[in-house]
N, C-alpha and C. Protein backbone atom coordinates (compact mmCIF):
# COMPACT_ATOMS: atom_id res chain seq x y z
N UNK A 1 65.28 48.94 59.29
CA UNK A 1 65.65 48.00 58.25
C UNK A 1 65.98 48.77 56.97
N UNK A 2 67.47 48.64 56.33
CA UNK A 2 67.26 48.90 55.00
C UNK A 2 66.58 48.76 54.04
N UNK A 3 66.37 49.73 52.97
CA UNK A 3 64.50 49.88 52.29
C UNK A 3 65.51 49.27 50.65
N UNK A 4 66.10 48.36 50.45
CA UNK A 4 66.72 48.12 49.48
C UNK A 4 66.06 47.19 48.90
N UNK A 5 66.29 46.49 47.33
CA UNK A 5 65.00 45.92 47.11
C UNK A 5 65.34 44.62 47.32
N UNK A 6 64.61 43.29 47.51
CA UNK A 6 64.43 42.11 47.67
C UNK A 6 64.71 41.12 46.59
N UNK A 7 65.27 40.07 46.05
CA UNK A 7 64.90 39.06 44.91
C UNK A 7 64.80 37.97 45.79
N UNK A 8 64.06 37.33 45.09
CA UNK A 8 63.75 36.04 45.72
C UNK A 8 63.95 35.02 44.53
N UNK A 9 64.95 34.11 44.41
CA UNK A 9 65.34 33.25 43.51
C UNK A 9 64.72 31.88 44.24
N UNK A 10 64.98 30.68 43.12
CA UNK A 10 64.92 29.85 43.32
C UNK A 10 63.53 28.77 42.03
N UNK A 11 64.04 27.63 42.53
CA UNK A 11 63.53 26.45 41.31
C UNK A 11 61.70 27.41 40.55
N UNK A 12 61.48 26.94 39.25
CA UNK A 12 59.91 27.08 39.29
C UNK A 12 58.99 26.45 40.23
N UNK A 13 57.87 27.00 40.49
CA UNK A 13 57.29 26.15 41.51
C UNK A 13 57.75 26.35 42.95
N UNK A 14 58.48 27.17 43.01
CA UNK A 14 59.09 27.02 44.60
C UNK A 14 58.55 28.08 45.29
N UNK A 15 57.47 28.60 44.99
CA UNK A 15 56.77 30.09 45.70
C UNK A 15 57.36 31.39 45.71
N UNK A 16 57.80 31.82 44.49
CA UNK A 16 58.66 33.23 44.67
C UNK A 16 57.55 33.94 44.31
N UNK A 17 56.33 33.98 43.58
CA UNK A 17 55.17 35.08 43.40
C UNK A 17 54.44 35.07 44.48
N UNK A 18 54.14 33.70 45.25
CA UNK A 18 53.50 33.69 46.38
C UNK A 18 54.11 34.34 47.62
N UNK A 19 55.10 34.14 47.96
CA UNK A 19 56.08 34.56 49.20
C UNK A 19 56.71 36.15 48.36
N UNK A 20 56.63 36.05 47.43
CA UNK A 20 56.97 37.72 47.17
C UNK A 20 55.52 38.93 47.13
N UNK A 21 54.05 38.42 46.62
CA UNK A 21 53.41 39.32 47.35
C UNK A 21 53.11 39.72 49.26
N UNK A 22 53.26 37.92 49.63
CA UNK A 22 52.97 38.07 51.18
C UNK A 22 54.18 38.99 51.71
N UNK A 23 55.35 39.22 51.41
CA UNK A 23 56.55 39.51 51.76
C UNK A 23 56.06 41.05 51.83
N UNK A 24 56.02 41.78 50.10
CA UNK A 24 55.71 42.74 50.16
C UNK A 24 54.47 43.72 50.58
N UNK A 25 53.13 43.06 51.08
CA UNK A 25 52.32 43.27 52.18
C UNK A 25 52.76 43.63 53.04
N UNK A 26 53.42 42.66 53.94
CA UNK A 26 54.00 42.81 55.50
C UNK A 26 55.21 44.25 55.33
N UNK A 27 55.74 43.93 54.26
CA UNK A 27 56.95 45.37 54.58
C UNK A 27 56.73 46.95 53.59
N UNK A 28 55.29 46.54 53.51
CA UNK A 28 54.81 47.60 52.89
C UNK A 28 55.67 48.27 51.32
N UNK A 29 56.03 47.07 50.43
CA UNK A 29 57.12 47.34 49.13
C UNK A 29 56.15 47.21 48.48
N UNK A 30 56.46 47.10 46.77
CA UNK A 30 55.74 46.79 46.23
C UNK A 30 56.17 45.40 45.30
N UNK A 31 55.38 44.42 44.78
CA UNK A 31 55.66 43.51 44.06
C UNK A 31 55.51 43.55 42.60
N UNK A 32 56.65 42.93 42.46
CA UNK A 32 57.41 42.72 41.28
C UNK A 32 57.50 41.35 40.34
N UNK A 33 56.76 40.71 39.81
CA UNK A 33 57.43 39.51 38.64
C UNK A 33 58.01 39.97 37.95
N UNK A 34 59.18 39.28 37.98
CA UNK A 34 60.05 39.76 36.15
C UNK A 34 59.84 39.69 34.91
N UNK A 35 58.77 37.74 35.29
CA UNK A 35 58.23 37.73 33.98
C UNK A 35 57.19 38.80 33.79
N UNK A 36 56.58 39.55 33.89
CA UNK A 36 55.51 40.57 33.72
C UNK A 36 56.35 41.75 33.24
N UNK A 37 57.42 41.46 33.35
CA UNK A 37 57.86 42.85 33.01
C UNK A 37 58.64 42.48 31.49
N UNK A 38 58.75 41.17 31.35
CA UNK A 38 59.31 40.93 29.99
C UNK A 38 58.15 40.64 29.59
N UNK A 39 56.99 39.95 29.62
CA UNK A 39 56.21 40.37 29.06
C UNK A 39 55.40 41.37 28.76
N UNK A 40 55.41 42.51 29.19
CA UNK A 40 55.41 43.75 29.31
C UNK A 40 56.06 44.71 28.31
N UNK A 41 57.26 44.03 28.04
CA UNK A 41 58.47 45.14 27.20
C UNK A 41 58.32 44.27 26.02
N UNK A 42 58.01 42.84 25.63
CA UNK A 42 58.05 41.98 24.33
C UNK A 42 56.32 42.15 23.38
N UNK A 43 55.39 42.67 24.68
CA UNK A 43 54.03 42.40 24.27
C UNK A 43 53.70 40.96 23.78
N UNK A 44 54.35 39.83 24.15
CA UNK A 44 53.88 38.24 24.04
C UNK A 44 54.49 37.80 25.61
N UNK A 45 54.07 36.60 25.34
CA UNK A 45 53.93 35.60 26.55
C UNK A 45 55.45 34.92 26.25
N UNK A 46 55.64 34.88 27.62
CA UNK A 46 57.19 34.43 28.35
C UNK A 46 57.47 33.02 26.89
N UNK A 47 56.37 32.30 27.12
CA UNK A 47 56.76 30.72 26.15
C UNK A 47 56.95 31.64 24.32
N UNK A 48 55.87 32.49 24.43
CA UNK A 48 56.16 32.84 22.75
C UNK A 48 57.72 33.65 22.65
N UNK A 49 58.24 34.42 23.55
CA UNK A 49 59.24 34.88 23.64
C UNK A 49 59.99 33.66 23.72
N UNK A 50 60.14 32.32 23.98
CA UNK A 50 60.95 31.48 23.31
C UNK A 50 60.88 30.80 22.17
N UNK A 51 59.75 30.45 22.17
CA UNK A 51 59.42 30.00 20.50
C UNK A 51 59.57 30.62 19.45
N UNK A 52 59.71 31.85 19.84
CA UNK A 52 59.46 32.87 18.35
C UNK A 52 60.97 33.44 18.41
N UNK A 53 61.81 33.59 19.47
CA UNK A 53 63.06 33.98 19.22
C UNK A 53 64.07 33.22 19.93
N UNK A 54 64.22 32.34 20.60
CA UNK A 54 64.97 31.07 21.22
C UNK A 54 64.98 31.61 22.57
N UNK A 55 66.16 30.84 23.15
CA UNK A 55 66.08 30.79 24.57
C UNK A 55 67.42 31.95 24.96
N UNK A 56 68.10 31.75 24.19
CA UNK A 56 69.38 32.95 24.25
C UNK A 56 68.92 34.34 24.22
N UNK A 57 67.87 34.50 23.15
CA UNK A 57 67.24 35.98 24.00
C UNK A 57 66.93 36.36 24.97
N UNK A 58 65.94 35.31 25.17
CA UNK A 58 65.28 35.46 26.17
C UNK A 58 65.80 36.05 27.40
N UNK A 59 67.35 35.18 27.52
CA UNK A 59 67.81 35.14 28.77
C UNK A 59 68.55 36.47 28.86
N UNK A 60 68.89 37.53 27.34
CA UNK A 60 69.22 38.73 27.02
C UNK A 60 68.20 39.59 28.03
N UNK A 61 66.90 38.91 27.33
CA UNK A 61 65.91 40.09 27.72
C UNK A 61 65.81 40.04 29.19
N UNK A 62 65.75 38.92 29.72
CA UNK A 62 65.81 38.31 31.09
C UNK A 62 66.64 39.46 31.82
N UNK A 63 68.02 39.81 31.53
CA UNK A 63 69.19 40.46 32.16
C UNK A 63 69.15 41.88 32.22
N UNK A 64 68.29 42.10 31.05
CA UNK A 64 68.39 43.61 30.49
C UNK A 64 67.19 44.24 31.89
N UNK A 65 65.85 43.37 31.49
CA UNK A 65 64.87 43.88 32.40
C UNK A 65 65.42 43.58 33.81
N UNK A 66 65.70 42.67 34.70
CA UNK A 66 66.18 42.35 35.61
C UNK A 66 67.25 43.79 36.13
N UNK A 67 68.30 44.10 35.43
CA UNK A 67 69.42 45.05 36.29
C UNK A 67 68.24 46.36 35.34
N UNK A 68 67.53 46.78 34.65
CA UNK A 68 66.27 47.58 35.16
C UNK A 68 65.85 47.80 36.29
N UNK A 69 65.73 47.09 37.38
CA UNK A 69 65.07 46.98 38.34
C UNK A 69 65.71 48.15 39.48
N UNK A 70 66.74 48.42 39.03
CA UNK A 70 67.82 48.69 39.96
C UNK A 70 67.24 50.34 39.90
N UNK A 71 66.35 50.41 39.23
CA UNK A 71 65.73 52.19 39.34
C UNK A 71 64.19 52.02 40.04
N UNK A 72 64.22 50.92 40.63
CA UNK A 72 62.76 50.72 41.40
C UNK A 72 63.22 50.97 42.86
N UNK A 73 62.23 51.31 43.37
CA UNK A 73 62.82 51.36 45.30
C UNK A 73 62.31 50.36 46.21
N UNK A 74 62.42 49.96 47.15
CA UNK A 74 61.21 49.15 47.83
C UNK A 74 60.31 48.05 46.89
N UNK A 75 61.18 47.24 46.51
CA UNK A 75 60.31 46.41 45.99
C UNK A 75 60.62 44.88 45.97
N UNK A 76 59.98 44.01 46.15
CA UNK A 76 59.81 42.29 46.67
C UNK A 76 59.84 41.99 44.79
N UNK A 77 60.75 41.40 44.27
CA UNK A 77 60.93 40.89 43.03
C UNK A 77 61.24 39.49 42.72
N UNK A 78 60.20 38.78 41.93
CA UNK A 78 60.42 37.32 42.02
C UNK A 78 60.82 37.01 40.49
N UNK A 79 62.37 36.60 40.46
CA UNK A 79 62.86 36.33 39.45
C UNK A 79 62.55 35.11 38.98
N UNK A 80 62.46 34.75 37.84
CA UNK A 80 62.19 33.26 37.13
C UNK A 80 63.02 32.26 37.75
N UNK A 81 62.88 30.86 37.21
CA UNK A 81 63.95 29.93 37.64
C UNK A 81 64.95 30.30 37.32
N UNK A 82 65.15 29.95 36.12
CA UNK A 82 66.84 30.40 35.57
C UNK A 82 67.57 31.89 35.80
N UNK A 83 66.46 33.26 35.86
CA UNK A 83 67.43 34.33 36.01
C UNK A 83 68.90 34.04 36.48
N UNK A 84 69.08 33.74 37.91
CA UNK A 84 70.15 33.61 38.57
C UNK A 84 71.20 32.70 37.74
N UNK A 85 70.82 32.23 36.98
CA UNK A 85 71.92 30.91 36.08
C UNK A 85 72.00 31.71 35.16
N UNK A 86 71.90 32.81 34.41
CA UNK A 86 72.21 33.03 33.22
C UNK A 86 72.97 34.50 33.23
N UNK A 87 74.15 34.74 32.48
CA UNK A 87 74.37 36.41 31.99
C UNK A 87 75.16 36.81 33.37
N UNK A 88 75.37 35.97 34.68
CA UNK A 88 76.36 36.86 35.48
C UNK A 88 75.02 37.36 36.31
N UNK A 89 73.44 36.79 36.47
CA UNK A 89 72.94 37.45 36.78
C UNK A 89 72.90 37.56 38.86
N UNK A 90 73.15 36.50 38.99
CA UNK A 90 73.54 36.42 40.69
C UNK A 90 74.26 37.02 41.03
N UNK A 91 75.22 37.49 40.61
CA UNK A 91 76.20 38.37 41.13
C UNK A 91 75.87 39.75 41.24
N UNK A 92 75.06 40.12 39.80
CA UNK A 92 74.47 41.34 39.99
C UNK A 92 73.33 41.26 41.14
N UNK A 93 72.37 40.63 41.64
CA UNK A 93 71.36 40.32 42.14
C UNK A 93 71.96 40.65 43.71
N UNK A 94 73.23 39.86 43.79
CA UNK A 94 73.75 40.25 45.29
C UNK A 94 73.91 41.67 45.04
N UNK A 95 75.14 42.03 44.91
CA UNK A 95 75.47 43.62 44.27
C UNK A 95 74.39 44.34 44.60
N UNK A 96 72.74 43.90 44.52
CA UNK A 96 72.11 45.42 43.80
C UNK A 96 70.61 44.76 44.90
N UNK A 97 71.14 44.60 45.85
CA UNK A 97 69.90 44.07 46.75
C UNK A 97 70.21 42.46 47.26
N UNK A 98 69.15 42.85 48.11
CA UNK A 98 68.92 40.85 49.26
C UNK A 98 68.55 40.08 48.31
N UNK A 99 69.05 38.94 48.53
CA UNK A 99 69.21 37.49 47.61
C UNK A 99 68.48 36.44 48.49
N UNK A 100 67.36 36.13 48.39
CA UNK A 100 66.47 34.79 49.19
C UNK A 100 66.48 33.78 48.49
N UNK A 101 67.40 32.37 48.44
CA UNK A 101 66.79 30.86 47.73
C UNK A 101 65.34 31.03 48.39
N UNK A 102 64.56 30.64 47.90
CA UNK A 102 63.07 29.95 48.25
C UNK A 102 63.73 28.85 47.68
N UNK A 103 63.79 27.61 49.28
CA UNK A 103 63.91 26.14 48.60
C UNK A 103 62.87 25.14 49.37
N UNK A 104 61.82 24.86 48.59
CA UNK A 104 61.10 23.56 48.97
C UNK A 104 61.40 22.24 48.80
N UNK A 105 61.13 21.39 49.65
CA UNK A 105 61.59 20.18 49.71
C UNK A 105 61.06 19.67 48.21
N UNK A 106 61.76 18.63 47.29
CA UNK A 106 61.26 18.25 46.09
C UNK A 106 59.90 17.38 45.68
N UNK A 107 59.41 16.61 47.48
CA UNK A 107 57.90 16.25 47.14
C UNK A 107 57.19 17.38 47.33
N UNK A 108 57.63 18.99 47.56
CA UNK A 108 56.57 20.05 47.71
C UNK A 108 56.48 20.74 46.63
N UNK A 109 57.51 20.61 45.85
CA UNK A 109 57.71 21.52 44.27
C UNK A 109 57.40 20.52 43.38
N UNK A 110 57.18 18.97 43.65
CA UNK A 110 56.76 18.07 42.82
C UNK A 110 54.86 18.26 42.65
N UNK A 111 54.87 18.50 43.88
CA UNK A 111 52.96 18.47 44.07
C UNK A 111 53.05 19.82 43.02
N UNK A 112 53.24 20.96 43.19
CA UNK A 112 53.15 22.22 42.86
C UNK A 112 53.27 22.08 41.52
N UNK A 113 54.27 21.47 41.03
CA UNK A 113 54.03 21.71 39.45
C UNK A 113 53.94 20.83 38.86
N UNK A 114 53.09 19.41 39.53
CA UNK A 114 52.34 18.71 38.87
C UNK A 114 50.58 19.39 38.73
N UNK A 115 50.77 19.99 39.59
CA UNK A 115 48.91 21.03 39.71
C UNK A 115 49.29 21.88 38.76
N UNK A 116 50.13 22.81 38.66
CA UNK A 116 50.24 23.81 36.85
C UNK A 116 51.16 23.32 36.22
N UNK A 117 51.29 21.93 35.62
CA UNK A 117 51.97 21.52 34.77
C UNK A 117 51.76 21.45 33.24
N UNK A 118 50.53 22.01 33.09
CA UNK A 118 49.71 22.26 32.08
C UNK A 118 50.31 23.88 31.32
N UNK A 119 50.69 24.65 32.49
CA UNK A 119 50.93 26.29 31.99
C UNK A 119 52.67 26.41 32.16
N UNK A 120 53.15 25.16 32.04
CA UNK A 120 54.31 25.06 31.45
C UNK A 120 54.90 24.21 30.48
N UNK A 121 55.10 24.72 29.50
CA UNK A 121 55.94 23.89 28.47
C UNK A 121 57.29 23.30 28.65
N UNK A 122 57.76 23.81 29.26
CA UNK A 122 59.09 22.80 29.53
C UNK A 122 58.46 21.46 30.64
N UNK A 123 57.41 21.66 31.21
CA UNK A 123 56.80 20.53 32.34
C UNK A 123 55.61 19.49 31.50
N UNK A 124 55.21 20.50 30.45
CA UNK A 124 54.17 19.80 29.71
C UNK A 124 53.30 18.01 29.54
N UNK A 125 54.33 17.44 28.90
CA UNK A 125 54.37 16.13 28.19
C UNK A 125 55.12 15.53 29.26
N UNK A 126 55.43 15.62 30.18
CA UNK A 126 56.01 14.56 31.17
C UNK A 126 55.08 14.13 32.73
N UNK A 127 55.09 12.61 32.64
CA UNK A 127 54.73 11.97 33.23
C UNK A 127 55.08 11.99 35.14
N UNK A 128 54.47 11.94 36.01
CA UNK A 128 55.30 12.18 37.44
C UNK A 128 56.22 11.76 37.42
N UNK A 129 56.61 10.52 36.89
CA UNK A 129 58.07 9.92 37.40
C UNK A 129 59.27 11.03 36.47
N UNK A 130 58.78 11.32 35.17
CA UNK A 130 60.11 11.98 34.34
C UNK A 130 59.84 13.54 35.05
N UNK A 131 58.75 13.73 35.45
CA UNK A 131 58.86 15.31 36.22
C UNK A 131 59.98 15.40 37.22
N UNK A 132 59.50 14.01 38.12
CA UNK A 132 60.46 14.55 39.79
C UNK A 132 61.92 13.94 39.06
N UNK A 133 62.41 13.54 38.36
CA UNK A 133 63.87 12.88 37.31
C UNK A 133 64.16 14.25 37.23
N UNK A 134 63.00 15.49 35.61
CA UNK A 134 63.37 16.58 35.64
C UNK A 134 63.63 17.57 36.67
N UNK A 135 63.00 17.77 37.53
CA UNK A 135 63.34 18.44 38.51
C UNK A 135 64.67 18.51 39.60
N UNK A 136 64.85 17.32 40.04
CA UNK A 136 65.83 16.88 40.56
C UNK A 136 67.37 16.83 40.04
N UNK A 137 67.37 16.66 38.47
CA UNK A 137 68.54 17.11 37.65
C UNK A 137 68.52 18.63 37.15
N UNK A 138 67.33 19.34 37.36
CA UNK A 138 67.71 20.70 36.78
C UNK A 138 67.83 21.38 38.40
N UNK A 139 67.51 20.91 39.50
CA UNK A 139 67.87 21.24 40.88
C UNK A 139 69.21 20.94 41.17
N UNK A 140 69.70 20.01 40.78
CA UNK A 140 71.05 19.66 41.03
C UNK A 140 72.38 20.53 40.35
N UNK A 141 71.66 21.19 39.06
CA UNK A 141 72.74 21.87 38.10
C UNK A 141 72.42 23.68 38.45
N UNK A 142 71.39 23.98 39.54
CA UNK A 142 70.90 25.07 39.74
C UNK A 142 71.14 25.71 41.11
N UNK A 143 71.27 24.05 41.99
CA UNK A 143 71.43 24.64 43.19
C UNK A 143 72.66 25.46 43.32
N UNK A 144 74.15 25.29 43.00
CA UNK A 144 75.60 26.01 43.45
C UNK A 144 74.93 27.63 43.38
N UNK A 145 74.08 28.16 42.05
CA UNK A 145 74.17 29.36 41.77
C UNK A 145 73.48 30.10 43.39
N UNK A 146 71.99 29.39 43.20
CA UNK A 146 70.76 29.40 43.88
C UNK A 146 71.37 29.79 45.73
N UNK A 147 72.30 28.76 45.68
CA UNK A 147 73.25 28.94 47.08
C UNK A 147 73.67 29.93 47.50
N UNK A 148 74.29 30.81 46.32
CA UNK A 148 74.87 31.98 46.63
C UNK A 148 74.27 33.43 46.99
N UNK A 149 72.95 33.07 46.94
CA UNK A 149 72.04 34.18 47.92
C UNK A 149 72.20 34.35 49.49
N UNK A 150 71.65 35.60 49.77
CA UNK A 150 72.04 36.22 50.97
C UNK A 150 71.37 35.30 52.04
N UNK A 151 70.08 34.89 51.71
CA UNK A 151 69.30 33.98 52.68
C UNK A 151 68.60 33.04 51.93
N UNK A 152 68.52 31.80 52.69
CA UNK A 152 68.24 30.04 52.21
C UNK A 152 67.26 30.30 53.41
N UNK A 153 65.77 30.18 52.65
CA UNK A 153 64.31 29.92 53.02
C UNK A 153 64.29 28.22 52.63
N UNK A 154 64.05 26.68 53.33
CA UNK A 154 63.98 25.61 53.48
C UNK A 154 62.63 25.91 53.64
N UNK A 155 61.36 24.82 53.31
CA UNK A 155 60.35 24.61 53.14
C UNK A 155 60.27 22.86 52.89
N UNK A 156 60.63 22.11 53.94
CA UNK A 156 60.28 20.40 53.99
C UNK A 156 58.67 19.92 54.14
N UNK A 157 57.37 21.08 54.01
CA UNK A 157 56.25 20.64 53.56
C UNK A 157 55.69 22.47 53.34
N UNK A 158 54.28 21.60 52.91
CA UNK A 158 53.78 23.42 52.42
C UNK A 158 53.33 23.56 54.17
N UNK A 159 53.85 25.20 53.89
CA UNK A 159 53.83 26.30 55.08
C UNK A 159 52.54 26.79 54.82
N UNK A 160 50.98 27.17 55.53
CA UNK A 160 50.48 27.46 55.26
C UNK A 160 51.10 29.46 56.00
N UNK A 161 52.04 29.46 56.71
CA UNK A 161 52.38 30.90 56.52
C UNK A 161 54.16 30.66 56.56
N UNK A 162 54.21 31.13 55.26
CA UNK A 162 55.99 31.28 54.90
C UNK A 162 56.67 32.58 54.97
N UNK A 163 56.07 33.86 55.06
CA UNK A 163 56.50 34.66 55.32
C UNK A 163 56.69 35.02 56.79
N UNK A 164 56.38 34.72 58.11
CA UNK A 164 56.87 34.77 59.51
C UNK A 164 58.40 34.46 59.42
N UNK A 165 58.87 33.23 58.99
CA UNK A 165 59.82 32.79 59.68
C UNK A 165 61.05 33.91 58.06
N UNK A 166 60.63 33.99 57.25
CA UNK A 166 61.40 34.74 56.12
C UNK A 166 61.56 36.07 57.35
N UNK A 167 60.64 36.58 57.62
CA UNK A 167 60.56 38.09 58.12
C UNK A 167 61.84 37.94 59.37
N UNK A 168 61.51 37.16 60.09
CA UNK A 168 62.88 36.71 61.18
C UNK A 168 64.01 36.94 60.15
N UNK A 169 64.36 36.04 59.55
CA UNK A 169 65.49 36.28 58.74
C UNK A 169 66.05 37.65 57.98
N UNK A 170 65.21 38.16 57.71
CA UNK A 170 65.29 39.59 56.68
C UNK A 170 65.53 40.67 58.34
N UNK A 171 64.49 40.33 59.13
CA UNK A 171 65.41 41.67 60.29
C UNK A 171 66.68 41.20 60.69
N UNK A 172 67.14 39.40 61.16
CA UNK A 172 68.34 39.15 61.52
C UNK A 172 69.50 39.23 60.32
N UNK A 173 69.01 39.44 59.32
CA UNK A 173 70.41 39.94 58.29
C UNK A 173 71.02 41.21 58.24
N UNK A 174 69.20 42.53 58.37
CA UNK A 174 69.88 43.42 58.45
C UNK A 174 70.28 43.76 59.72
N UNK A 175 70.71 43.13 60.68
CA UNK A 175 71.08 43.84 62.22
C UNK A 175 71.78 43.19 62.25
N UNK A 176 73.38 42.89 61.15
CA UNK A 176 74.41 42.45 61.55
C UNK A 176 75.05 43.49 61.47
């Protein structure tokens, strides 16, 4: 198998930290959040990096650290929601390594970030019904990008193991 590195895109809530450490276990890489690494290079937290300098940085800093990555080897990297929507960043993402949607069905990303809806501010102040509304319209304006990854992981309830059937996929891509 090529030792090239991994991103795993897709909605918040949709298991890219979860399915990106199990991932990088099994193939012996190492794991990667992006947000950790912008928080890392800003010394504040992902939300104060918007509050304190807007969202257009962010998505600067987002791009800058992200094609960074490209001097790491072997490594399972779980990009934020938006990376892939902002700066041209999908294109680089194909370009520079495997592209995985992680897509869960929307009553499985609804449960999920109604349980940490608290440690997000954009999810904060909204009620279940305006959550699965939000979700479903920022899924709808996210999916075209989200699509354009190398492999579409579907999840229609929680998997208590999601990395088996990913691992099928990741050897049948590279043995074309």
């Amino acid at each position: 198998m090529e030792q090239q590195n991994i991103y795993l895109t897709g909605f918040m809530g949709s298991g890219k930290s979860t399915i990106g450490q199990l991932l990088a276990k099994e193939l012996a890489y190492q794991w990667i959040d992006l947000d950790d690494l912008i928080i890392a290079r800003n010394k504040m937290s992902i939300a104060k990096v918007f509050s304190k300098y807007g969202e257009r940085f962010f998505r600067k800093e987002e791009a800058t650290v992200l094609r960074n990555t490209q001097n790491i080897e072997k490594a399972i990297i779980s990009t934020g929601g938006g990376t892939p929507c902002f700066e041209n960043n999908m294109t680089w993402i194909n370009q520079h390594g495997l592209s995985i949607f992680i897509d869960p069905a929307i009553p499985v990303l609804l449960g999920r970030l109604l349980q940490g809806q608290d440690k997000r501010p954009l999810l904060r102040d909204k009620n279940p019904f305006e959550l699965e509304v939000f979700i479903r319209q920022k899924l709808a304006e996210r999916r075209p990008v989200y699509e354009q990854a190398h492999l579409h992981y579907t999840q229609e309830e929680e998997d208590i193991q999601p990395v088996q059937p990913l691992l099928v996929q990741i050897k049948s891509y590279y043995a074309q």
